[in-house]
Protein backbone atom coordinates (compact mmCIF):
# COMPACT_ATOMS: atom_id res chain seq x y z
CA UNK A 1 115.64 12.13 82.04
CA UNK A 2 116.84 15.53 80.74
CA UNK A 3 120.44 14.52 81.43
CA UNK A 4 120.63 11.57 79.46
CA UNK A 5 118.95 13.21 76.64
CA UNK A 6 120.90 16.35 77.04
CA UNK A 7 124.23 13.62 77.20
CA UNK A 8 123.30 12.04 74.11
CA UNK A 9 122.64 15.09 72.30
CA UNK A 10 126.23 16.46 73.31
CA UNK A 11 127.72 13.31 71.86
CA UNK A 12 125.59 12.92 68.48
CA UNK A 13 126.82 16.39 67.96
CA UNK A 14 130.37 15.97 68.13
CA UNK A 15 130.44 13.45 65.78
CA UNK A 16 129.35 16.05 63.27
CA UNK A 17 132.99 17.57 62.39
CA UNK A 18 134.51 14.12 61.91
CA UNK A 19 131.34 12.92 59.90
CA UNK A 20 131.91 15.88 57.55
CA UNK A 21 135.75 15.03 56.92
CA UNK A 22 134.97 11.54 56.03
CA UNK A 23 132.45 11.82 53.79
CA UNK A 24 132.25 14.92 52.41
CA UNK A 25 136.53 14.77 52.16
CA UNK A 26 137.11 11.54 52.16
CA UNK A 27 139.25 12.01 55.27
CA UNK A 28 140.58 8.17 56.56
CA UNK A 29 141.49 9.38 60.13
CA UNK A 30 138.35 10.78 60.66
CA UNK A 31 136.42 7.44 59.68
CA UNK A 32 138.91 5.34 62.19
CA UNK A 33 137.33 8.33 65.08
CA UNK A 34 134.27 8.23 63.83
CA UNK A 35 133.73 3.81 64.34
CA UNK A 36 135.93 4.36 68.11
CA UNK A 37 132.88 7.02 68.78
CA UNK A 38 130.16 5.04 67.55
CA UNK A 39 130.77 2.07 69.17
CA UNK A 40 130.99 4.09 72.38
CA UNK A 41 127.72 5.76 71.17
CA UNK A 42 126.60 1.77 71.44
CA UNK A 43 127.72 1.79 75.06
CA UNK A 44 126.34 5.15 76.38
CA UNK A 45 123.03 3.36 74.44
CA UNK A 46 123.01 0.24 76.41
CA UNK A 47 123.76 1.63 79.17
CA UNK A 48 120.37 4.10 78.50
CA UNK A 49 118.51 1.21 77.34
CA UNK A 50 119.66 -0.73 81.11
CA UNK A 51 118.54 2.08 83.00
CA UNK A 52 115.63 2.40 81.31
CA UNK A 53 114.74 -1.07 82.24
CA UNK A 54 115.29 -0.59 85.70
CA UNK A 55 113.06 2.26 85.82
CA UNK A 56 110.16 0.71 84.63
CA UNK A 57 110.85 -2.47 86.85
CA UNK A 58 111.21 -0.51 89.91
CA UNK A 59 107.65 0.73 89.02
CA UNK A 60 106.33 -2.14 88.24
CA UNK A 61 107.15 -3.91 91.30
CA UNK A 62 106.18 -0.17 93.13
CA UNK A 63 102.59 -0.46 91.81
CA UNK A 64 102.02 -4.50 92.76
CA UNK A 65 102.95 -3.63 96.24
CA UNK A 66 100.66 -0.69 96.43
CA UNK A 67 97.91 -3.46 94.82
CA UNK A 68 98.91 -5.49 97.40
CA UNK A 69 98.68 -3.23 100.02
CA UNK A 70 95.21 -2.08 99.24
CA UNK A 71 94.26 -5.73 98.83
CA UNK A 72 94.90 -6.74 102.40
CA UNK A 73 92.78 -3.85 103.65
């Protein structure tokens, strides 16, 4: 858990400098880096949001077979 927050910390942050040039100087190049980086911001968040899903299926299926199990004792 702490390494993907701690990953998408790291990345939010170095979108800072470019952020700063665009808007505050009106710098073009730094708005083409800044849509490349967010759209692989939308990556590194599906893939969160995938693993994330997996997670809670893999306890989900986890706690029916432990229902299960105490069922058929």
């Amino acid at each position: 858990m702490h390494h993907r927050f701690q990953q998408l910390q790291e990345f939010v942050s170095s979108l800072e400098d470019d952020f700063k040039k665009f808007y505050e100087k009106g710098v073009m190049s730094a708005g083409t880096r800044l849509r490349k980086k967010m759209q692989e911001l939308r990556k590194l968040a599906q893939e969160i949001r995938v693993e994330i899903q997996q997670i809670k299926q893999e306890k989900k299926s986890a706690k029916k077979e432990e229902k299960e199990e105490k069922a058929e004792e």
